[in-house]
N, C-alpha and C. Protein backbone atom coordinates (compact mmCIF):
# COMPACT_ATOMS: atom_id res chain seq x y z
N UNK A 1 -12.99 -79.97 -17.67
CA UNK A 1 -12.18 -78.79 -17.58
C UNK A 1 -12.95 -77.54 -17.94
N UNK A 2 -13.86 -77.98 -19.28
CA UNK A 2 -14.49 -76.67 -19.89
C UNK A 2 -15.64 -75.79 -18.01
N UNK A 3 -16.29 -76.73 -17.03
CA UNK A 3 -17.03 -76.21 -16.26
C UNK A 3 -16.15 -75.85 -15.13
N UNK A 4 -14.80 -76.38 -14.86
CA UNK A 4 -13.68 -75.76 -13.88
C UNK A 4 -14.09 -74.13 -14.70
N UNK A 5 -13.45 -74.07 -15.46
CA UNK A 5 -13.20 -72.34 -16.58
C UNK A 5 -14.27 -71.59 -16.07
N UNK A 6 -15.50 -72.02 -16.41
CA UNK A 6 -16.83 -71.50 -16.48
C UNK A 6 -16.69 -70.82 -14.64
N UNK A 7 -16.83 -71.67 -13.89
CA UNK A 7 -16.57 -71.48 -12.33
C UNK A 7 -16.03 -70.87 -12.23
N UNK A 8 -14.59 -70.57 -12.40
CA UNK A 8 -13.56 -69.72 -12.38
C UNK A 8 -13.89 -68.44 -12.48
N UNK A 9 -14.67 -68.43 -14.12
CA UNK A 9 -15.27 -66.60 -14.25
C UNK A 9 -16.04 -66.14 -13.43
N UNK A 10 -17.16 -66.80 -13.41
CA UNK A 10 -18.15 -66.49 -12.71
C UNK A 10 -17.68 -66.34 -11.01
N UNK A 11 -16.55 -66.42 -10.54
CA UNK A 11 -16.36 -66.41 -9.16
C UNK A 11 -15.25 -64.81 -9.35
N UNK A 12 -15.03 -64.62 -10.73
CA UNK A 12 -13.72 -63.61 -10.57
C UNK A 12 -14.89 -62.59 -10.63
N UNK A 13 -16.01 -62.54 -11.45
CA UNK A 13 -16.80 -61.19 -11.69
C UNK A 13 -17.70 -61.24 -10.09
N UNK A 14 -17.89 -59.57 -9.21
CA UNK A 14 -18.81 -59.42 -8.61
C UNK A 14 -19.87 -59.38 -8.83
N UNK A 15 -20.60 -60.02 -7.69
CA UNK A 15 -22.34 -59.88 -7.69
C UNK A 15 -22.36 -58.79 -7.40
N UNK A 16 -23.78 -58.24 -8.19
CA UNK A 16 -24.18 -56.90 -7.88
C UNK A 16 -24.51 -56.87 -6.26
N UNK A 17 -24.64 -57.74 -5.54
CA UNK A 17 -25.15 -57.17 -3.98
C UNK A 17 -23.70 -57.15 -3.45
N UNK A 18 -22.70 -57.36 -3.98
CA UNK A 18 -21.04 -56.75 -3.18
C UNK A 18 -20.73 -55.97 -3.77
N UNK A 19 -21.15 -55.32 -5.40
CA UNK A 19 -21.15 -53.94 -5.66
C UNK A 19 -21.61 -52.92 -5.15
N UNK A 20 -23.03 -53.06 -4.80
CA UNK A 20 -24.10 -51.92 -4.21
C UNK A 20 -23.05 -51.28 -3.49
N UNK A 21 -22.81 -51.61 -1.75
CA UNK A 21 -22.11 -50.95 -0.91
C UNK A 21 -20.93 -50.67 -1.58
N UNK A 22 -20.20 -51.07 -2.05
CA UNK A 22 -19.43 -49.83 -2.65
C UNK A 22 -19.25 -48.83 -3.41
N UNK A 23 -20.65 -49.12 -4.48
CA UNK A 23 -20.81 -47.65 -5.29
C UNK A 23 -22.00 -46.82 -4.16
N UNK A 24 -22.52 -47.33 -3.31
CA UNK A 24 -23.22 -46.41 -2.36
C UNK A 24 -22.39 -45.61 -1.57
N UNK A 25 -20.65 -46.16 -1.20
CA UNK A 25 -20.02 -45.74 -0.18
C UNK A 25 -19.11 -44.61 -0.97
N UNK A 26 -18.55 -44.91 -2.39
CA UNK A 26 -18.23 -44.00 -3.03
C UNK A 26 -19.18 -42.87 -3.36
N UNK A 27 -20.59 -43.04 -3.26
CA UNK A 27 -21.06 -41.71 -3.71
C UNK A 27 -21.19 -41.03 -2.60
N UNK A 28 -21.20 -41.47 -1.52
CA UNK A 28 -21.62 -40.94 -0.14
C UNK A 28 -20.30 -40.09 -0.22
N UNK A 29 -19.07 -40.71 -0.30
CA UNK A 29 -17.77 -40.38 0.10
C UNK A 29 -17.67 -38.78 -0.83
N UNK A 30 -18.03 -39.13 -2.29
CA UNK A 30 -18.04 -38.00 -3.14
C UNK A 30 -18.60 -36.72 -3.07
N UNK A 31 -19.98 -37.27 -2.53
CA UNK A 31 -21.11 -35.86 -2.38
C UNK A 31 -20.20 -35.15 -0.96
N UNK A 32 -19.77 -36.03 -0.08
CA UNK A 32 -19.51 -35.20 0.98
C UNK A 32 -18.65 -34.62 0.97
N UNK A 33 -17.58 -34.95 0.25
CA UNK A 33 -16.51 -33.94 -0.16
C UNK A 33 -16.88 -32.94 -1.16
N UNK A 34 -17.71 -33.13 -1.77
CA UNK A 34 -18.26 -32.15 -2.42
C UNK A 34 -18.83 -30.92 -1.55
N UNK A 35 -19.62 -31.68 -1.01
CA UNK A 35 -20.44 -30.63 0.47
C UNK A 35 -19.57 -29.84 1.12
N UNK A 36 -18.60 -30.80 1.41
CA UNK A 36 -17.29 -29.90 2.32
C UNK A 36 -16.07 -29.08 1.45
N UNK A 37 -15.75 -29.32 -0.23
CA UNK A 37 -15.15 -28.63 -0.65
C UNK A 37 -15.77 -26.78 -0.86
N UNK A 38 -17.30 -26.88 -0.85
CA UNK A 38 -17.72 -25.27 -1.20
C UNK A 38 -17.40 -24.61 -0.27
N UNK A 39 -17.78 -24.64 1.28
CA UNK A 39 -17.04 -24.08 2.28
C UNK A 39 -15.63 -23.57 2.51
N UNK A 40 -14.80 -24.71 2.54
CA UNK A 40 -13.55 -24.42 2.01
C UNK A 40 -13.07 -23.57 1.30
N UNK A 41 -13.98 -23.41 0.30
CA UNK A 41 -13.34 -22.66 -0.88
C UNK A 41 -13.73 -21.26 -0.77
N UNK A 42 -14.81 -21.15 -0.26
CA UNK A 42 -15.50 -19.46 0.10
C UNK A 42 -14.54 -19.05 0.88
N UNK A 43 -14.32 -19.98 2.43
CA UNK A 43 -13.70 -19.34 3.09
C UNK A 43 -12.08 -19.01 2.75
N UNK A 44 -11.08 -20.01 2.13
CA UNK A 44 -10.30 -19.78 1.57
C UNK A 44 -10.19 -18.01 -0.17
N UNK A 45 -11.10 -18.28 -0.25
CA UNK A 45 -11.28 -16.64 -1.20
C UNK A 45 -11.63 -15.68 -0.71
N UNK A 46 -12.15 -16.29 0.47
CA UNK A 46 -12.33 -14.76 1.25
C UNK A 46 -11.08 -14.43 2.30
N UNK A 47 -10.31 -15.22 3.06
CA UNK A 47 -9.21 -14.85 3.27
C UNK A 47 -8.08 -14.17 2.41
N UNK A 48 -8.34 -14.91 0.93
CA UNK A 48 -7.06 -14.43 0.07
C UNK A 48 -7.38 -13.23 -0.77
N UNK A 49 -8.28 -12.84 -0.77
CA UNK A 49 -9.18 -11.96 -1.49
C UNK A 49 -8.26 -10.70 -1.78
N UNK A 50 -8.08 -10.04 -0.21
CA UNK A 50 -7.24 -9.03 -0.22
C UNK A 50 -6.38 -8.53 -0.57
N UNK A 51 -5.19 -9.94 -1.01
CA UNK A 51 -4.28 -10.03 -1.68
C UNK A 51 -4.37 -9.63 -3.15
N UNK A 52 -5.56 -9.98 -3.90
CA UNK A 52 -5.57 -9.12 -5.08
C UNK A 52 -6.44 -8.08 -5.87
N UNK A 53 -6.74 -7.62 -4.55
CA UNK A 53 -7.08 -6.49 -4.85
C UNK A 53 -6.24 -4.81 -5.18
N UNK A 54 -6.75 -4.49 -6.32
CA UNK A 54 -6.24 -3.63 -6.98
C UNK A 54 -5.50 -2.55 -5.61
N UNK A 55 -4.43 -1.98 -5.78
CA UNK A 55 -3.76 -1.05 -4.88
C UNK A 55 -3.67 0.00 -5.67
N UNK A 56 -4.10 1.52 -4.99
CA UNK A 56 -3.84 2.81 -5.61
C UNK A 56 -3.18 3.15 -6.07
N UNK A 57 -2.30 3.71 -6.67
CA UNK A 57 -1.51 4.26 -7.42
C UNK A 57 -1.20 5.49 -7.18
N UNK A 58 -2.62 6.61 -6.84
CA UNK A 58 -2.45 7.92 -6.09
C UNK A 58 -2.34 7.75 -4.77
N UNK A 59 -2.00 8.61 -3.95
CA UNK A 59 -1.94 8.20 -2.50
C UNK A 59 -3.62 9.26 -1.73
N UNK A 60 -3.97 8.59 -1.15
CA UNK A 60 -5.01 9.27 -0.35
C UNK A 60 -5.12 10.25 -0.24
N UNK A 61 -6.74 11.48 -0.51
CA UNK A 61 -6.39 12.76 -0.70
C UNK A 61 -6.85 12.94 0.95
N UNK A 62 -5.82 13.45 1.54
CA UNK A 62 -6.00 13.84 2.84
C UNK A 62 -5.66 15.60 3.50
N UNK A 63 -7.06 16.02 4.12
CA UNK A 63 -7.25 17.72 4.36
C UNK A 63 -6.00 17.35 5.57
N UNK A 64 -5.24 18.87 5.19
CA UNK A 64 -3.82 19.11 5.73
C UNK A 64 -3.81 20.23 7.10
N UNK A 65 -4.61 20.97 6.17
CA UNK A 65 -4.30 22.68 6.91
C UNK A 65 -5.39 23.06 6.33
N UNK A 66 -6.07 24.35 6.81
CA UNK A 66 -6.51 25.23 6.07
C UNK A 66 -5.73 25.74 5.60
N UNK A 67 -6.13 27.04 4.29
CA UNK A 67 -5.70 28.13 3.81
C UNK A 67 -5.43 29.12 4.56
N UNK A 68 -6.46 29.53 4.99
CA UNK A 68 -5.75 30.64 6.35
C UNK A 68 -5.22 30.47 7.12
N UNK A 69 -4.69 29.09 7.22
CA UNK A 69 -3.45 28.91 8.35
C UNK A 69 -2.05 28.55 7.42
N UNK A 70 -1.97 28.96 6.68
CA UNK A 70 -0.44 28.58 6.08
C UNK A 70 -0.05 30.32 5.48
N UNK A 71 0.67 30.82 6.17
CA UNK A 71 0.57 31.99 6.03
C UNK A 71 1.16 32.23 4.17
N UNK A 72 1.18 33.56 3.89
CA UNK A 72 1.60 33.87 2.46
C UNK A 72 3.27 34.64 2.47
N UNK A 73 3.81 34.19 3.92
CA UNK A 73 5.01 34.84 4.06
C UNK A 73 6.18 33.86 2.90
N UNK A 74 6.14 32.61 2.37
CA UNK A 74 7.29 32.37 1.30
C UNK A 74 7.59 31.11 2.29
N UNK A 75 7.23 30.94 3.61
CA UNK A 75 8.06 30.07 4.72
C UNK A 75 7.49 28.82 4.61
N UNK A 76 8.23 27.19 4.60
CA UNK A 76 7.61 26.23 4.88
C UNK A 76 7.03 26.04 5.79
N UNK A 77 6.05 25.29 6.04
CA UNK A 77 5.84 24.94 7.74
C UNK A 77 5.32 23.31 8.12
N UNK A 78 5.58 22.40 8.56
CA UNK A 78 5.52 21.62 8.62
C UNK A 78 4.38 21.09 9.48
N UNK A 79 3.50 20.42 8.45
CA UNK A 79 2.30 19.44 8.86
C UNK A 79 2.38 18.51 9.06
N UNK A 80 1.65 17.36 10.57
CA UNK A 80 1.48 15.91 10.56
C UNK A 80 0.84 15.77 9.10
N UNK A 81 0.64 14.43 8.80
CA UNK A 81 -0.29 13.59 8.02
C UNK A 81 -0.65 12.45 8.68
N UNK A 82 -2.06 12.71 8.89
CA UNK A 82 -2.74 11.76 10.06
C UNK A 82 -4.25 11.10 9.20
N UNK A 83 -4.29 9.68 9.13
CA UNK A 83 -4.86 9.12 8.15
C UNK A 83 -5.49 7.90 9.24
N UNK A 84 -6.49 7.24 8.41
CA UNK A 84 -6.77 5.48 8.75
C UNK A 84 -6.29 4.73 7.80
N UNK A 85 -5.62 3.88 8.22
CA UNK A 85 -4.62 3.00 7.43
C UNK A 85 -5.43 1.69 6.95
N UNK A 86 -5.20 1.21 6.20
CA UNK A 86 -5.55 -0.35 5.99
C UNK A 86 -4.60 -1.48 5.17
N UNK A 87 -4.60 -2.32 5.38
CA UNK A 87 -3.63 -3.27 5.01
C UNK A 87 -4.85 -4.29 4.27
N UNK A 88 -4.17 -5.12 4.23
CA UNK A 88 -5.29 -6.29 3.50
C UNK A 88 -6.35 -6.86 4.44
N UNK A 89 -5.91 -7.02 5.53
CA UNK A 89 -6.87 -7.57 6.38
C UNK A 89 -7.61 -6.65 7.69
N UNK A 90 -6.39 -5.91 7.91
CA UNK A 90 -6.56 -4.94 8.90
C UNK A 90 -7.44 -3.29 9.19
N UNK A 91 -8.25 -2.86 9.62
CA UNK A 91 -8.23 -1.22 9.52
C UNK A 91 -7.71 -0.63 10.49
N UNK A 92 -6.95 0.19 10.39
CA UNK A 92 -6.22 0.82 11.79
C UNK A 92 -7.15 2.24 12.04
N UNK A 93 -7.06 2.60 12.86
CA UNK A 93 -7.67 4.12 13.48
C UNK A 93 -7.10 5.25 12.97
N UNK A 94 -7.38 6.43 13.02
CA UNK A 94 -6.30 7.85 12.12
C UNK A 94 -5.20 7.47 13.43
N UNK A 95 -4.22 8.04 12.80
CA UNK A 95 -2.66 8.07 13.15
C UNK A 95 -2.03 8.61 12.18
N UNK A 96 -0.61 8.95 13.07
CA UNK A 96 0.32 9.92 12.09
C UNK A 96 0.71 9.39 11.11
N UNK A 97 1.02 9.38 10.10
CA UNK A 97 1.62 8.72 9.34
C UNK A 97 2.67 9.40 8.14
N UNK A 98 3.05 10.34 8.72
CA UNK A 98 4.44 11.16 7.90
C UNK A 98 3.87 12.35 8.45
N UNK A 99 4.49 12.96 7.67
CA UNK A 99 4.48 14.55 7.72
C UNK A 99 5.14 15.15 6.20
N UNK A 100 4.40 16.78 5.96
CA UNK A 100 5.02 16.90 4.90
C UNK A 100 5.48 19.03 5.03
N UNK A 101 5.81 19.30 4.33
CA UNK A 101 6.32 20.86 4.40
C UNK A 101 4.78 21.87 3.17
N UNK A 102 4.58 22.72 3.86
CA UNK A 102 3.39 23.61 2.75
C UNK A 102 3.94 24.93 2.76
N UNK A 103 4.03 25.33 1.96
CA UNK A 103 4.90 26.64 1.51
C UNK A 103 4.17 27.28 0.18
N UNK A 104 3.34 28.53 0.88
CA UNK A 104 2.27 29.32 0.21
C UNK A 104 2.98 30.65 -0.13
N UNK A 105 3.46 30.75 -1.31
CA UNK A 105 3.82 32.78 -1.58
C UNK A 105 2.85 33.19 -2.32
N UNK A 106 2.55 34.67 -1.60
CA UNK A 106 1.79 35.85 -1.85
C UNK A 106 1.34 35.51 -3.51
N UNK A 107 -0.22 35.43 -3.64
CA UNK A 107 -0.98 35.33 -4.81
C UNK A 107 -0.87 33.91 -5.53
N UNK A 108 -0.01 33.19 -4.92
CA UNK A 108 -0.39 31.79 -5.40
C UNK A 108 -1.97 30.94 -4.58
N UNK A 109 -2.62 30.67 -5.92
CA UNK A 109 -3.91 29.72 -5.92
C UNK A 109 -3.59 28.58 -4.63
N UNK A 110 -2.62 28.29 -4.65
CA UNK A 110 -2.23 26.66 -3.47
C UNK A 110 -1.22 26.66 -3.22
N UNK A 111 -0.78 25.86 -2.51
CA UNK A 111 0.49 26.35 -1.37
C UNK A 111 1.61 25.12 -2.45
N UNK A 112 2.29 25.02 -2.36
CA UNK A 112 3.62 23.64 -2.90
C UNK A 112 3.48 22.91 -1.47
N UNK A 113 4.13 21.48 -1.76
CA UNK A 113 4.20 20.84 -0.83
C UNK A 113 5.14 19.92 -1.13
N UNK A 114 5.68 19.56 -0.08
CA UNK A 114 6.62 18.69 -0.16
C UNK A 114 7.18 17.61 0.90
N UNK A 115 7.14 16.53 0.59
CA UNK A 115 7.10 15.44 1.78
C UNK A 115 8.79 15.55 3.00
N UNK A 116 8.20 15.36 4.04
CA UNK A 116 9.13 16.01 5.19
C UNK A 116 10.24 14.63 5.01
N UNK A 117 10.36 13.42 4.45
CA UNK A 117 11.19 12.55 4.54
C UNK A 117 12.16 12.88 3.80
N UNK A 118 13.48 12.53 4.11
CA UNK A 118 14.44 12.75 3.13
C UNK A 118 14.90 11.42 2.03
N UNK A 119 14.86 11.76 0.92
CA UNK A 119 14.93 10.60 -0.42
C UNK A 119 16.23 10.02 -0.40
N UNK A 120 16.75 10.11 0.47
CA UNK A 120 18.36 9.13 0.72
C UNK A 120 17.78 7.93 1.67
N UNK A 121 17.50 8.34 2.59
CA UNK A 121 17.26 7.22 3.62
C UNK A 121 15.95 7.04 4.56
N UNK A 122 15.35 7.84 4.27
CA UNK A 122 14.01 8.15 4.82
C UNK A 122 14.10 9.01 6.00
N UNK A 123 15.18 9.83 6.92
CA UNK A 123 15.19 10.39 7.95
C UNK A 123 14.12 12.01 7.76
N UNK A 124 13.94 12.53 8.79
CA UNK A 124 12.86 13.77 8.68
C UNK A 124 14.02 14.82 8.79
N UNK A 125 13.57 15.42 7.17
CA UNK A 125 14.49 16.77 7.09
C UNK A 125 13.45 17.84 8.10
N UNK A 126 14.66 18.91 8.53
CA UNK A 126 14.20 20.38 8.88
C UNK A 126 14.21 21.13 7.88
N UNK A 127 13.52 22.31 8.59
CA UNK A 127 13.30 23.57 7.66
C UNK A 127 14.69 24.22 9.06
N UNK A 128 15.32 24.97 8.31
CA UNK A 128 16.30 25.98 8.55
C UNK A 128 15.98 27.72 8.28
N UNK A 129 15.09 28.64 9.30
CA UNK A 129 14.97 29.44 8.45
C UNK A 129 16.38 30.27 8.71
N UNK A 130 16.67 30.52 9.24
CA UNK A 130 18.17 31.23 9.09
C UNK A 130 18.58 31.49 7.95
N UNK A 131 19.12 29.35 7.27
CA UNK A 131 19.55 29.63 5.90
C UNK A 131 18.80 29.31 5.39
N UNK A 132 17.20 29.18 5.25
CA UNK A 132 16.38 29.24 4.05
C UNK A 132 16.26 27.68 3.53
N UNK A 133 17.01 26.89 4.36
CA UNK A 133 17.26 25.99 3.41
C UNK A 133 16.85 24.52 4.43
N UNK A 134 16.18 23.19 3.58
CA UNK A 134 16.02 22.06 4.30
C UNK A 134 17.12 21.33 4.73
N UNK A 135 17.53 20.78 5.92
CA UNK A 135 19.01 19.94 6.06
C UNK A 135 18.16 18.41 6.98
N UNK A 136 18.72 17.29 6.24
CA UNK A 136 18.61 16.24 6.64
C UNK A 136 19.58 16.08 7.73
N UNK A 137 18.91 15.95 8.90
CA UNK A 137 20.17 15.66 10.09
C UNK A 137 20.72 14.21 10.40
N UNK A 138 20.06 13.33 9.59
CA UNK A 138 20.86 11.99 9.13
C UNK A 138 22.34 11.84 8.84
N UNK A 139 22.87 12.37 7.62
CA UNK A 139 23.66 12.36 6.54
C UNK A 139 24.26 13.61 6.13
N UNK A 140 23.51 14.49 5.98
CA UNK A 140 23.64 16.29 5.83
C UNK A 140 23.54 16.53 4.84
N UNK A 141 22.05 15.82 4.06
CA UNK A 141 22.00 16.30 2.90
C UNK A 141 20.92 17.89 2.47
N UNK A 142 21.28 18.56 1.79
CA UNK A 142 21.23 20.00 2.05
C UNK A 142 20.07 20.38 0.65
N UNK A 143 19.08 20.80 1.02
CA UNK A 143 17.76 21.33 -0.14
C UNK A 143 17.56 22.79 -0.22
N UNK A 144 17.25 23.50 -1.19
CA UNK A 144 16.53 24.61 -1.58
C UNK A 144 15.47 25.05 -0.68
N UNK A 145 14.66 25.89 -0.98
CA UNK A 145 13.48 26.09 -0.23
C UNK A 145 12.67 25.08 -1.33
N UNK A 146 12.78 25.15 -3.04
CA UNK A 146 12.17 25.33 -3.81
C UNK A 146 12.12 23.42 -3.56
N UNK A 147 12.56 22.99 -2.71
CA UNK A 147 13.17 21.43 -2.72
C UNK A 147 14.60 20.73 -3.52
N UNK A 148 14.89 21.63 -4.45
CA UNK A 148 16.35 21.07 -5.05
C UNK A 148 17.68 20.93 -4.34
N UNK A 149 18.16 20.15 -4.57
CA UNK A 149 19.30 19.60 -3.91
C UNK A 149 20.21 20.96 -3.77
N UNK A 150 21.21 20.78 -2.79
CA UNK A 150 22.04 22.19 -2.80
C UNK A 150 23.34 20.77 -3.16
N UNK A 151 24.44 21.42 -4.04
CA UNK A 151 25.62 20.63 -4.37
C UNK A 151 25.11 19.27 -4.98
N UNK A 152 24.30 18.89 -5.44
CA UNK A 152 23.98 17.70 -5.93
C UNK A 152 25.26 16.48 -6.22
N UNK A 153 25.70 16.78 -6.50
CA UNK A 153 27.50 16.03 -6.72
C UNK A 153 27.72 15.39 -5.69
N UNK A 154 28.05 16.07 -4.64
CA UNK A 154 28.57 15.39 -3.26
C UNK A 154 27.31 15.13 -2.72
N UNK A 155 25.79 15.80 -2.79
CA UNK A 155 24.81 15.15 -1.75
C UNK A 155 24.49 13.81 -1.65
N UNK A 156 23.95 13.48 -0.34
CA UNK A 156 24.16 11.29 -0.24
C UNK A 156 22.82 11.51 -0.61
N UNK A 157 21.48 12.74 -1.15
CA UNK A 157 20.49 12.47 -1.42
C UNK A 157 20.27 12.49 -3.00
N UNK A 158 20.07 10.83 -3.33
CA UNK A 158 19.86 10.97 -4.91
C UNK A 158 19.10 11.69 -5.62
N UNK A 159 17.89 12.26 -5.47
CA UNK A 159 16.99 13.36 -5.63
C UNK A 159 16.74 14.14 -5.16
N UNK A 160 15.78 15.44 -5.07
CA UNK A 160 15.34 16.57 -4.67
C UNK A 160 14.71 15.77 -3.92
N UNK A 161 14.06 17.23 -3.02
CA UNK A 161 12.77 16.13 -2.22
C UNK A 161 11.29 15.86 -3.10
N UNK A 162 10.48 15.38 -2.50
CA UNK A 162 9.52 14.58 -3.13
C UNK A 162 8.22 15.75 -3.09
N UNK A 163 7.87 16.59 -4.58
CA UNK A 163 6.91 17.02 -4.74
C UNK A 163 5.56 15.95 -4.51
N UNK A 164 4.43 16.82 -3.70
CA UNK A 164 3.36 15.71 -3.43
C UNK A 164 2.39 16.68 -4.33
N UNK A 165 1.54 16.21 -4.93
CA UNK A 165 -0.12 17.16 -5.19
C UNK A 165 -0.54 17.97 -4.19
N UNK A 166 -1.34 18.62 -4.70
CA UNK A 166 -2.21 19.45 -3.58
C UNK A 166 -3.23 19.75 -4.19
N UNK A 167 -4.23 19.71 -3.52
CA UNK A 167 -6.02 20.58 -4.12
C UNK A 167 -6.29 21.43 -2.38
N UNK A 168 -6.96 22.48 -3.30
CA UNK A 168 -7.58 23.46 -2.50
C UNK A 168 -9.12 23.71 -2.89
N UNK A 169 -9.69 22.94 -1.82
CA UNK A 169 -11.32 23.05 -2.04
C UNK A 169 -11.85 23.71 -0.97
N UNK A 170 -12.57 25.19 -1.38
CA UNK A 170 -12.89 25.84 -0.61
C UNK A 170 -11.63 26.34 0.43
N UNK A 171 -11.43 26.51 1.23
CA UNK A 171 -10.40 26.97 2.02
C UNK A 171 -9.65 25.79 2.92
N UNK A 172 -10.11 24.54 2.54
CA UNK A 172 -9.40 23.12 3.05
C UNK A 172 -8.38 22.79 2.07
N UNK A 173 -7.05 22.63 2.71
CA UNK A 173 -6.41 22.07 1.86
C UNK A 173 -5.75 20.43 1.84
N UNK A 174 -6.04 20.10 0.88
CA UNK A 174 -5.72 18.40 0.34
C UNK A 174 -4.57 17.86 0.36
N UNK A 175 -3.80 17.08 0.20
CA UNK A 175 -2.57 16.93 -0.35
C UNK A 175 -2.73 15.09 -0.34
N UNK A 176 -2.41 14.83 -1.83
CA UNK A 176 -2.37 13.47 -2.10
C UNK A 176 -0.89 12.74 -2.00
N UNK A 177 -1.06 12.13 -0.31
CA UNK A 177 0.26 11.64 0.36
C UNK A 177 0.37 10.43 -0.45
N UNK A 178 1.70 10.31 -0.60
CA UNK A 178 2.58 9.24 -0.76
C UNK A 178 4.13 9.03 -0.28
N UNK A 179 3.94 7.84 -0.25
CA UNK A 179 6.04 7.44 0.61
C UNK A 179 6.51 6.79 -0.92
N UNK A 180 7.36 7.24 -1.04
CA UNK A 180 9.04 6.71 -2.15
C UNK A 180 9.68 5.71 -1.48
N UNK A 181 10.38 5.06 -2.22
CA UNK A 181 11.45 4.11 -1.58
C UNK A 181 12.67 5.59 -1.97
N UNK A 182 13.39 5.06 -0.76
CA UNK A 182 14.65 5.94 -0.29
C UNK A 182 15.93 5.29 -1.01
N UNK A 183 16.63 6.26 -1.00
CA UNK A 183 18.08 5.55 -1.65
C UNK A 183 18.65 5.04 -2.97
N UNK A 184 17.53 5.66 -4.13
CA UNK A 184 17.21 5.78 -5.17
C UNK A 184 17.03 6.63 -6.18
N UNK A 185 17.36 7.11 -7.15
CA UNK A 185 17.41 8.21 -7.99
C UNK A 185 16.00 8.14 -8.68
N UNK A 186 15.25 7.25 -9.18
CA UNK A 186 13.74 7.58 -9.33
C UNK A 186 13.06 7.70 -8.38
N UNK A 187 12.26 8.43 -8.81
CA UNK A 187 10.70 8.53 -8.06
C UNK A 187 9.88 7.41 -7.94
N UNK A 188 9.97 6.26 -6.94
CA UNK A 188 9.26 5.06 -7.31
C UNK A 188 8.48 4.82 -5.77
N UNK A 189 6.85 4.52 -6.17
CA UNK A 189 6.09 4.31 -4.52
C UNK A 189 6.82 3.18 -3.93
N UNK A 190 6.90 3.05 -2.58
CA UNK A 190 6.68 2.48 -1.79
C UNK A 190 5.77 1.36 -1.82
């Protein structure tokens, strides 16, 4: 019985020559997934990359008008804003991309500005010069020259309109665009 036992083990443990091929086939199997995981992974971080990359906070300083073209009469006048766009993956070509109001009085350094969308719903307010005053032809919500709401109580626009920056370098003028979400009583980007 004791050399049945003995037989027994010795038939349950592998010989090293039916090991070989399988620790040869596992390392083969390993390295190559190894080989093929770095690829993968570049190309996968470079697709996702975009996704976390830091997003501005200021909006793009983009030349508007000159100075000598926005007269010093007190009057808004309404500029495209024409930019190259980019998304995470994409670059687009200049295109319009809003519009905003520049309103220069006599001896002021830089003109005010103010974005042409209206902060209720996003529709494009007018300038009214008659009555002096901006009217959203959406809804009929009714602004100042200065941008403040006219009747604030009843207006469907939760805020004034949207002061933007402006720089004046040399006789080019700047204005650092940005879009709001609409329909909202803060000032919050887009």
């Amino acid at each position: 019985m004791a050399k049945k036992n003995h037989s027994n083990a010795a038939k349950a443990e592998p010989s090293v020559e039916t090991r070989r091929p399988f620790i040869i086939s596992f390392l083969a199997g390993f390295f190559g997934a190894l080989v093929g995981i770095v690829p993968v992974a570049a190309g996968g971080f470079a697709y996702l990359s975009p996704m976390f990359r830091k997003k501005e906070t200021k909006g793009p300083r983009i030349r508007v008008a000159s100075l000598t073209g926005i007269p010093e009469d007190g009057q808004p006048q309404r500029f495209p804003i024409i930019a190259e766009r980019y998304d995470a993956w994409t670059h687009y070509p200049p295109a319009p991309i809003g519009s905003v109001y520049l309103r220069r009085v006599k001896g002021q350094d830089k003109p005010e500005c103010f974005s042409a969308t209206c902060p209720h719903l996003g529709c494009m307010v007018d300038f009214k010069s008659d009555t002096q005053e901006y009217k959203c032809p959406c809804h009929n919500s009714f602004f100042q020259i200065d941008g403040a709401r006219i009747n604030p109580a009843s207006c469907p626009s939760p805020r004034d309109l949207d002061k933007l920056e402006v720089e004046v370098d040399g006789q080019d003028v700047f204005v650092m665009f940005q879009k709001f979400r609409g329909g909202v009583e803060a000032k919050e980007l887009e």
